[in-house]
PDB file of N, CA and C in Angstrom:
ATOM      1  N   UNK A   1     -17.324  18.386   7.534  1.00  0.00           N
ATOM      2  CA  UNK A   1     -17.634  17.682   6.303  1.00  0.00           C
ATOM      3  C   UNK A   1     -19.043  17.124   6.391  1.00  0.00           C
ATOM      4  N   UNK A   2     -19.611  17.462   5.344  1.00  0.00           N
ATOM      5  CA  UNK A   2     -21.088  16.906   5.334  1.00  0.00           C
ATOM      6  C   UNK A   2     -21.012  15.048   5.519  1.00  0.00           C
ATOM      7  N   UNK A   3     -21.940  14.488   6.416  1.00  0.00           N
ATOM      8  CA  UNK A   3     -22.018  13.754   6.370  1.00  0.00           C
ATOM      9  C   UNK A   3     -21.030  12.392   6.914  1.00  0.00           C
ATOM     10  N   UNK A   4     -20.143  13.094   7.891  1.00  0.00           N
ATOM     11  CA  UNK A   4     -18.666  12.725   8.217  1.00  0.00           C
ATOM     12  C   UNK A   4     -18.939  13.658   9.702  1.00  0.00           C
ATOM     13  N   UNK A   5     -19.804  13.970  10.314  1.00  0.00           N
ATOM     14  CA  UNK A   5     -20.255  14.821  11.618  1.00  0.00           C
ATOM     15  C   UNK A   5     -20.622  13.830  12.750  1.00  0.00           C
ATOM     16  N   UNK A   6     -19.987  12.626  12.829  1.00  0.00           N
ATOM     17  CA  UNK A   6     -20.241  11.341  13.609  1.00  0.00           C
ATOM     18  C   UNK A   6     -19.424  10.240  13.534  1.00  0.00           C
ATOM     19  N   UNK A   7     -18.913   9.525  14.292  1.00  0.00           N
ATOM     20  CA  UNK A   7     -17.918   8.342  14.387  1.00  0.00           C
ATOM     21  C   UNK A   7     -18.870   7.908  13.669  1.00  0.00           C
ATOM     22  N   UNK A   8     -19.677   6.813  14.139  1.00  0.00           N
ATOM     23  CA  UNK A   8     -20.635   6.147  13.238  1.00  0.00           C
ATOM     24  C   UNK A   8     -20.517   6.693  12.032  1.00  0.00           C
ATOM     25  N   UNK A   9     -20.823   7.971  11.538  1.00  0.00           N
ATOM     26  CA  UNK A   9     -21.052   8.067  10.251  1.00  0.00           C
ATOM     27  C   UNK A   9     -19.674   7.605   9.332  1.00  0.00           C
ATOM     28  N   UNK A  10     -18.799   7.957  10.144  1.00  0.00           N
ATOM     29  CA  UNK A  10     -17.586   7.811   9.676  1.00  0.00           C
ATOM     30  C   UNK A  10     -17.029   6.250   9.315  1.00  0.00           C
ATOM     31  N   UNK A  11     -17.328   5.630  10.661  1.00  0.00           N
ATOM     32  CA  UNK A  11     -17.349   3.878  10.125  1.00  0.00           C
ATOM     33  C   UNK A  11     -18.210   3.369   9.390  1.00  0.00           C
ATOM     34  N   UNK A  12     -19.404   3.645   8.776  1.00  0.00           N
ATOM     35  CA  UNK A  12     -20.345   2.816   7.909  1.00  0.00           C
ATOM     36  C   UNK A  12     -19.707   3.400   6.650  1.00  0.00           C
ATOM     37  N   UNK A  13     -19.758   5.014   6.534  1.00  0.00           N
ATOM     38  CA  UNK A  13     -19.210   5.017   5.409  1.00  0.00           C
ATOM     39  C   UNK A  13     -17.278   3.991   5.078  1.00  0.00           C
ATOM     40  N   UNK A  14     -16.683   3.819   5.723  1.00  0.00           N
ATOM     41  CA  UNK A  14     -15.123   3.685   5.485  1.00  0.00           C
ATOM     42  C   UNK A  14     -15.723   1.860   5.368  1.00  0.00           C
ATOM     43  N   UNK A  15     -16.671   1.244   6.360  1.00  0.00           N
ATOM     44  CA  UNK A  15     -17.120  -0.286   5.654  1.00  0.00           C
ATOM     45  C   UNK A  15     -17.277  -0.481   4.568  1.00  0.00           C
ATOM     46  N   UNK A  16     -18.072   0.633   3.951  1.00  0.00           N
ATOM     47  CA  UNK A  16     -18.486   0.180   2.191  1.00  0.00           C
ATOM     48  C   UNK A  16     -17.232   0.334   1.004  1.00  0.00           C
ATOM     49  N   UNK A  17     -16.336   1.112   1.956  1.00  0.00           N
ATOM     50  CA  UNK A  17     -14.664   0.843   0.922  1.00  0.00           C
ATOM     51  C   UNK A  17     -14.329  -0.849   1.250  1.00  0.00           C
ATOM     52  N   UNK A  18     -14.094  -1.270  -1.026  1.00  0.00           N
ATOM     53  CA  UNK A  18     -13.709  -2.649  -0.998  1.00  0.00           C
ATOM     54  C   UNK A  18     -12.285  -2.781  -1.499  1.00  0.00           C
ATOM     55  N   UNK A  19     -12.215  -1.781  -1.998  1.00  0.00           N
ATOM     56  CA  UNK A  19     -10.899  -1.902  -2.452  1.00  0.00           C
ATOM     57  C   UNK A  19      -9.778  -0.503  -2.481  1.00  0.00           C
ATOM     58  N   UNK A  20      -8.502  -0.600  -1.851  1.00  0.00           N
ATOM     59  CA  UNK A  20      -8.027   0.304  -1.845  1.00  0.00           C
ATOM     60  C   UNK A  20      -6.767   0.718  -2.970  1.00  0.00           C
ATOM     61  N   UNK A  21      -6.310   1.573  -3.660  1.00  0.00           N
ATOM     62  CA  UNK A  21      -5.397   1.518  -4.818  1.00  0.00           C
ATOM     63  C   UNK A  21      -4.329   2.703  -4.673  1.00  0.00           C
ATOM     64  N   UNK A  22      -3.120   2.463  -4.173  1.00  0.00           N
ATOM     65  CA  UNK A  22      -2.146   3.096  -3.995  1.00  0.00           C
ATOM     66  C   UNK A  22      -0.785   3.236  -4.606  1.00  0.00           C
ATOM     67  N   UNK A  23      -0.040   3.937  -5.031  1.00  0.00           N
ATOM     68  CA  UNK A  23       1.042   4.062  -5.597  1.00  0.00           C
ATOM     69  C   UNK A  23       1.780   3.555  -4.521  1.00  0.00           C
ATOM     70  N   UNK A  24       3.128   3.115  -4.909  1.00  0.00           N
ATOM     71  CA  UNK A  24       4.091   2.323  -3.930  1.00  0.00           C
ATOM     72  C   UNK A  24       5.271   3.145  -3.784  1.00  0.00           C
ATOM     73  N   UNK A  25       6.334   4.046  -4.693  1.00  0.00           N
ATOM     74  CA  UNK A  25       7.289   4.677  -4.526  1.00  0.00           C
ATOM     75  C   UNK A  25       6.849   6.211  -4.263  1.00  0.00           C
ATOM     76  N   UNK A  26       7.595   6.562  -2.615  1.00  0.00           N
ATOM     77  CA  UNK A  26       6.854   7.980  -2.296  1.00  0.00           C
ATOM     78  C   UNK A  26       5.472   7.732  -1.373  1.00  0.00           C
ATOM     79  N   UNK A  27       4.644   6.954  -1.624  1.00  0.00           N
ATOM     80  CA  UNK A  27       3.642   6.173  -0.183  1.00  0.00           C
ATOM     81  C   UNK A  27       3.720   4.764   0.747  1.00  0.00           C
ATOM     82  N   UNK A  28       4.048   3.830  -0.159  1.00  0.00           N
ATOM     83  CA  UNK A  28       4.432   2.760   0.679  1.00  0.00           C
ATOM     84  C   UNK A  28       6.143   2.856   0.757  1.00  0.00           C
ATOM     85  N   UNK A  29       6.682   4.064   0.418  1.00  0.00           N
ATOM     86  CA  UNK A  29       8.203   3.694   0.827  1.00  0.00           C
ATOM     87  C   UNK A  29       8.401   5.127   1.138  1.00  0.00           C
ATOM     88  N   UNK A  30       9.636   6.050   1.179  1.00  0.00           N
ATOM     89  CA  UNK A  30      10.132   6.943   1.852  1.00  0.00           C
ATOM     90  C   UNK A  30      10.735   7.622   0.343  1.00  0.00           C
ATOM     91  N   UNK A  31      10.342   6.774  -0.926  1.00  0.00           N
ATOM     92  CA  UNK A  31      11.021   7.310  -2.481  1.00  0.00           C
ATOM     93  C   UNK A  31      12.053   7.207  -2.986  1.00  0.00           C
ATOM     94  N   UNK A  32      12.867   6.271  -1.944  1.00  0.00           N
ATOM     95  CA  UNK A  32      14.319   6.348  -1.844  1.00  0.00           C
ATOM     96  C   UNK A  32      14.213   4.783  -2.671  1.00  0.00           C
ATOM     97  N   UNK A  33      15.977   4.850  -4.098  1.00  0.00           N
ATOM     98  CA  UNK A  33      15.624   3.612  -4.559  1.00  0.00           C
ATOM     99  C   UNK A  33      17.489   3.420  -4.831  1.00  0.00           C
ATOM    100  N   UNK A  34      17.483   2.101  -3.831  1.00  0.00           N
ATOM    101  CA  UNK A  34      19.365   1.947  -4.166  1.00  0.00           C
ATOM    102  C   UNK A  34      19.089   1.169  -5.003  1.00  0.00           C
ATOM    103  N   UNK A  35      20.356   1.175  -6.176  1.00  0.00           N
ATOM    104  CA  UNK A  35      20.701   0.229  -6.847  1.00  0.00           C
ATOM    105  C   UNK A  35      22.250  -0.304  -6.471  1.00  0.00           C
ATOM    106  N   UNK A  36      22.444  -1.651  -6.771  1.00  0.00           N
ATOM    107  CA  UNK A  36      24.200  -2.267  -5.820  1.00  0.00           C
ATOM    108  C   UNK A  36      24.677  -2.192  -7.442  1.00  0.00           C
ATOM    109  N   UNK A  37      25.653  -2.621  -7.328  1.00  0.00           N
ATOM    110  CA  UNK A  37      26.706  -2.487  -8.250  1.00  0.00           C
ATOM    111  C   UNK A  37      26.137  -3.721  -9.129  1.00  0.00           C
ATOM    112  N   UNK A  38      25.911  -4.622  -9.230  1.00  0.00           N
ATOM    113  CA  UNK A  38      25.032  -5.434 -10.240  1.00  0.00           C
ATOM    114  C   UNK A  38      23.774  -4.780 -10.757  1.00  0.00           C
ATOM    115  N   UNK A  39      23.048  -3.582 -10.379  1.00  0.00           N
ATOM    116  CA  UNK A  39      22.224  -3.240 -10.906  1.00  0.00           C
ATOM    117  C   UNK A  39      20.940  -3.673 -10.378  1.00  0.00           C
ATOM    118  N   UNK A  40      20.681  -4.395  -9.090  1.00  0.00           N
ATOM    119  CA  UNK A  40      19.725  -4.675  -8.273  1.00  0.00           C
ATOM    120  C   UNK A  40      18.888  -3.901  -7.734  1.00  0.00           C
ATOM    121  N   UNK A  41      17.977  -3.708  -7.584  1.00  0.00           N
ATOM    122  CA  UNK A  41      16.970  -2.582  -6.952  1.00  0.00           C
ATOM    123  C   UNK A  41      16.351  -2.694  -5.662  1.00  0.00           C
ATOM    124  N   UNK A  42      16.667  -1.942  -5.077  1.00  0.00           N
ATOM    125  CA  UNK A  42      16.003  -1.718  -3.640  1.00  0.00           C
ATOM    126  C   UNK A  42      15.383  -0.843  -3.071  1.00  0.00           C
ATOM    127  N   UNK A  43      14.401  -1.024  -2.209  1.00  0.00           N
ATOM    128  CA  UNK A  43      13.685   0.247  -1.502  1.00  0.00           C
ATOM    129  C   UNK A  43      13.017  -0.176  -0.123  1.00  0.00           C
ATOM    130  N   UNK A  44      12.922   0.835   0.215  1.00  0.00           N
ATOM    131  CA  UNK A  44      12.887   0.422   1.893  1.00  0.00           C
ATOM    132  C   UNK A  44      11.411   0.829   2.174  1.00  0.00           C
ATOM    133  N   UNK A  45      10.633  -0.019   2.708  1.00  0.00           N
ATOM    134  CA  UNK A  45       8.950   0.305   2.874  1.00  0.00           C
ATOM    135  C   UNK A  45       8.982   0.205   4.342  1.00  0.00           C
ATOM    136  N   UNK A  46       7.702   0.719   4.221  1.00  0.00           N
ATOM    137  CA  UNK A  46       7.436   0.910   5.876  1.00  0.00           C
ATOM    138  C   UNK A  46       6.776  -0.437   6.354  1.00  0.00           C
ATOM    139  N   UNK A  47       7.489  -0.812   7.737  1.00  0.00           N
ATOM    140  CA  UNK A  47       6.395  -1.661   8.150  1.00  0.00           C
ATOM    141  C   UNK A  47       5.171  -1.692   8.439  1.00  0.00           C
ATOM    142  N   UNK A  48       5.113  -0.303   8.923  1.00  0.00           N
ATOM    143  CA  UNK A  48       3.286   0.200   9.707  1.00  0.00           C
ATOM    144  C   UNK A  48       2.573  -0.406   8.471  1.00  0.00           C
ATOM    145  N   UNK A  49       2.618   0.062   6.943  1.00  0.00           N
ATOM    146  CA  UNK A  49       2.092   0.158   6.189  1.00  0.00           C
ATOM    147  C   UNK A  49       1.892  -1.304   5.798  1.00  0.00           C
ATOM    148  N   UNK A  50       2.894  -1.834   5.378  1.00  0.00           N
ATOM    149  CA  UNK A  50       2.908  -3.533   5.462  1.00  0.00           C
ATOM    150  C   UNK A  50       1.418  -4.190   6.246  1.00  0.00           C
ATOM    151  N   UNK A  51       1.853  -3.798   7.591  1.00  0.00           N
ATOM    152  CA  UNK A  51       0.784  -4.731   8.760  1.00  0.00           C
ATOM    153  C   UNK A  51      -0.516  -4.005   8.580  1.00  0.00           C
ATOM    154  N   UNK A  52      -0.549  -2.465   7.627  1.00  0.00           N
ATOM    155  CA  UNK A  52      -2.091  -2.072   7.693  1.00  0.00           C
ATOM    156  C   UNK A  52      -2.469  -3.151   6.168  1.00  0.00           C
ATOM    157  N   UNK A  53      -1.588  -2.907   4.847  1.00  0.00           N
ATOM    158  CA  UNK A  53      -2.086  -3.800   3.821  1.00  0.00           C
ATOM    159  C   UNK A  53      -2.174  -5.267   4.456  1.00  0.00           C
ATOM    160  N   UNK A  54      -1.527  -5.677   5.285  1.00  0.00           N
ATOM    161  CA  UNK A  54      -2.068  -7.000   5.754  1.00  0.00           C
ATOM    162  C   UNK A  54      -3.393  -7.526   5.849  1.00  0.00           C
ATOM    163  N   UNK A  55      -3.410  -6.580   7.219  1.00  0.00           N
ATOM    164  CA  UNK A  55      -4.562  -6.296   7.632  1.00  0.00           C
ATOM    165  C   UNK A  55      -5.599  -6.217   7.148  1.00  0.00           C
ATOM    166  N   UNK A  56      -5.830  -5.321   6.293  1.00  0.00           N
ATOM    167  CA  UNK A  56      -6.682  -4.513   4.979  1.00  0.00           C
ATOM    168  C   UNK A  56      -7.107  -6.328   4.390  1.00  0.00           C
ATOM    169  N   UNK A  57      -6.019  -7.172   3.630  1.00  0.00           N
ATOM    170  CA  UNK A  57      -6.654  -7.943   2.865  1.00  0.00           C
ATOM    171  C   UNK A  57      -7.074  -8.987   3.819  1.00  0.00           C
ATOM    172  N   UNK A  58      -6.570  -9.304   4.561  1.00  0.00           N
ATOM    173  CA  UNK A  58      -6.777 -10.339   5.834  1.00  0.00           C
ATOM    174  C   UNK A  58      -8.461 -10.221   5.405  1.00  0.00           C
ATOM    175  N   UNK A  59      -9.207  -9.141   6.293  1.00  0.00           N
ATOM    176  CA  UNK A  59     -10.243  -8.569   6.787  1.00  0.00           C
ATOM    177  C   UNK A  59     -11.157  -8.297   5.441  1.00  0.00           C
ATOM    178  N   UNK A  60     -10.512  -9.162   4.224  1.00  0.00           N
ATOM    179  CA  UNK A  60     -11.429  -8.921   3.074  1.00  0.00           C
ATOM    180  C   UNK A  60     -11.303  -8.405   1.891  1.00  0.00           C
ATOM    181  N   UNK A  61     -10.754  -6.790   2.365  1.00  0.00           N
ATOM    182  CA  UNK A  61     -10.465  -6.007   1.383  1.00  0.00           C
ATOM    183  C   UNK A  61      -9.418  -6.365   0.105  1.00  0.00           C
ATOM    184  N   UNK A  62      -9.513  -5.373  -1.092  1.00  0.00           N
ATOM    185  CA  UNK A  62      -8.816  -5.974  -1.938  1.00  0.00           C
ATOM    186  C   UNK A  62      -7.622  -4.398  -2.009  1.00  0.00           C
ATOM    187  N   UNK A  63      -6.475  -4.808  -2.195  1.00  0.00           N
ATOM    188  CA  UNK A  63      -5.535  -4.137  -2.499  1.00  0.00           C
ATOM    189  C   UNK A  63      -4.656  -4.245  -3.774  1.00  0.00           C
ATOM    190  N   UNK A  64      -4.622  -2.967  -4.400  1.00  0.00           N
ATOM    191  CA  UNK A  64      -4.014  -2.828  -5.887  1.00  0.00           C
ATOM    192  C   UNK A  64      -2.620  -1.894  -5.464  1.00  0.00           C
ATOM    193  N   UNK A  65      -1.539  -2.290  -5.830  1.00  0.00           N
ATOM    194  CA  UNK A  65      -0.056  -1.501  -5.975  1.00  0.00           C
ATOM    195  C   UNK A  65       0.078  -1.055  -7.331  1.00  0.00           C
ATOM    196  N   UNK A  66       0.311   0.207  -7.638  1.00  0.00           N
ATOM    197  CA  UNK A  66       0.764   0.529  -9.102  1.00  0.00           C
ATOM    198  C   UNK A  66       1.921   1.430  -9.133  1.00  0.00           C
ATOM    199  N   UNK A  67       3.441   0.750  -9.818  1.00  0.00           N
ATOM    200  CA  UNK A  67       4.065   1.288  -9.718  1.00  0.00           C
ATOM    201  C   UNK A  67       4.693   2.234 -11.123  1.00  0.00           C
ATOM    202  N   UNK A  68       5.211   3.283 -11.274  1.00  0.00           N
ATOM    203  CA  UNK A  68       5.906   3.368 -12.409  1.00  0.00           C
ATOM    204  C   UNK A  68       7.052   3.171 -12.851  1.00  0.00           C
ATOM    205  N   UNK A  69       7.892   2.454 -11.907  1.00  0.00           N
ATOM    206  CA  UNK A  69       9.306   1.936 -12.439  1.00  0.00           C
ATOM    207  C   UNK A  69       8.988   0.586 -13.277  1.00  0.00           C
ATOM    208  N   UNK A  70       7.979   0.216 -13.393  1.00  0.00           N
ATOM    209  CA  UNK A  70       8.200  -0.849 -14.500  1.00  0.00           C
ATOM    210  C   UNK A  70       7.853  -2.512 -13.429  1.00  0.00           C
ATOM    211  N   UNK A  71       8.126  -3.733 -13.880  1.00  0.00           N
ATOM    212  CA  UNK A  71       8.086  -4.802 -13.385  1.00  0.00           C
ATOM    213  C   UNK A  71       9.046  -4.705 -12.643  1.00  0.00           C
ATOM    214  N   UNK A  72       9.040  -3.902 -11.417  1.00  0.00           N
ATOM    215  CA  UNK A  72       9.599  -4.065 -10.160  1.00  0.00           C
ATOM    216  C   UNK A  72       9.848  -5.506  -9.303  1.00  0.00           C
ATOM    217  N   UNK A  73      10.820  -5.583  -9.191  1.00  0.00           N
ATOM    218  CA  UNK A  73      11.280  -7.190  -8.569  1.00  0.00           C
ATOM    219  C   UNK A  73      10.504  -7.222  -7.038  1.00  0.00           C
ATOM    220  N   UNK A  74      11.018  -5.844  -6.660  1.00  0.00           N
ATOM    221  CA  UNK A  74      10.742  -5.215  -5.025  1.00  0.00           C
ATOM    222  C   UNK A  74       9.599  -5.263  -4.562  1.00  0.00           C
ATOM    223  N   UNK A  75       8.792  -4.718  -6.005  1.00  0.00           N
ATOM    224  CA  UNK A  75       7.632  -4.199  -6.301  1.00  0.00           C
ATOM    225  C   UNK A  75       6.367  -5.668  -5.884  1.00  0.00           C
ATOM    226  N   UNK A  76       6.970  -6.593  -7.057  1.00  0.00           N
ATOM    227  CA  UNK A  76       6.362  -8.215  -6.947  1.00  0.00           C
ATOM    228  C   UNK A  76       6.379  -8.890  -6.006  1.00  0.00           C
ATOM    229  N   UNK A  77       7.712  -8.637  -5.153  1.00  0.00           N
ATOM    230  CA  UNK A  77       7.525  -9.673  -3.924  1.00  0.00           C
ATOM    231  C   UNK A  77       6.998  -8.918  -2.855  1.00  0.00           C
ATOM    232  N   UNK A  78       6.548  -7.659  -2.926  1.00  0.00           N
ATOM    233  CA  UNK A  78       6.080  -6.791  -1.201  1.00  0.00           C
ATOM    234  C   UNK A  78       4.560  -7.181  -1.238  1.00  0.00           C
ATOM    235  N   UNK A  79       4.442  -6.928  -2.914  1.00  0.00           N
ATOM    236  CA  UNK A  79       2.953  -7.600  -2.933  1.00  0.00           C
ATOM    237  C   UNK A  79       2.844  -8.898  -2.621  1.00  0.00           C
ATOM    238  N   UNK A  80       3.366  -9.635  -2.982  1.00  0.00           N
ATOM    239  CA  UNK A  80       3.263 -11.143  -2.502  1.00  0.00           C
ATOM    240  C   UNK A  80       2.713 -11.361  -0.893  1.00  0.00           C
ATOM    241  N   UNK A  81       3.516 -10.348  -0.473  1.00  0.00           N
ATOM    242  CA  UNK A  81       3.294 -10.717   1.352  1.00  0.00           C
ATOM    243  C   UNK A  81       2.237  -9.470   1.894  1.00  0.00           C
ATOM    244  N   UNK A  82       1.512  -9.593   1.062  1.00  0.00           N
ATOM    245  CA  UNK A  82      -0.013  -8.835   1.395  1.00  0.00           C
ATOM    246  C   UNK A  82      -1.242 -10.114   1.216  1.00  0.00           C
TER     247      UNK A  82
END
């Protein structure tokens, strides 16, 4: 890859990323979505991913979740703990 032919090149460019924007069902989870018999919603995320968005905002960066199921309950509180 042009310009990607060097660690260095590779870390100055990946510093100037400020913000990262990811879909949540299918990347931050496995796609899988239970609902219980009240109609509650659940989904199971990864931790790795968790401690990298941690990380990620800790260290500055800004992180966007966009989901398409709607005002996700699951959705609101995973973000919360970023």
């Amino acid at each position: 890859m042009r310009g990607w032919n060097s660690w260095e090149a590779c870390v100055d460019k990946i510093k100037r990323i400020r913000l990262i924007v990811c879909d949540v069902d299918g990347t931050l989870t496995d796609g899988s979505i239970f609902i219980n018999e009240k109609g509650e919603e659940a989904k199971l995320y990864s931790a790795h991913d968790g401690l990298a968005a941690n990380m990620w905002v800790k260290w500055g960066g800004k992180l966007a979740l966009i989901t398409g199921r709607g005002e996700s309950g699951t959705v609101q509180r995973r973000a919360k703990e970023t």
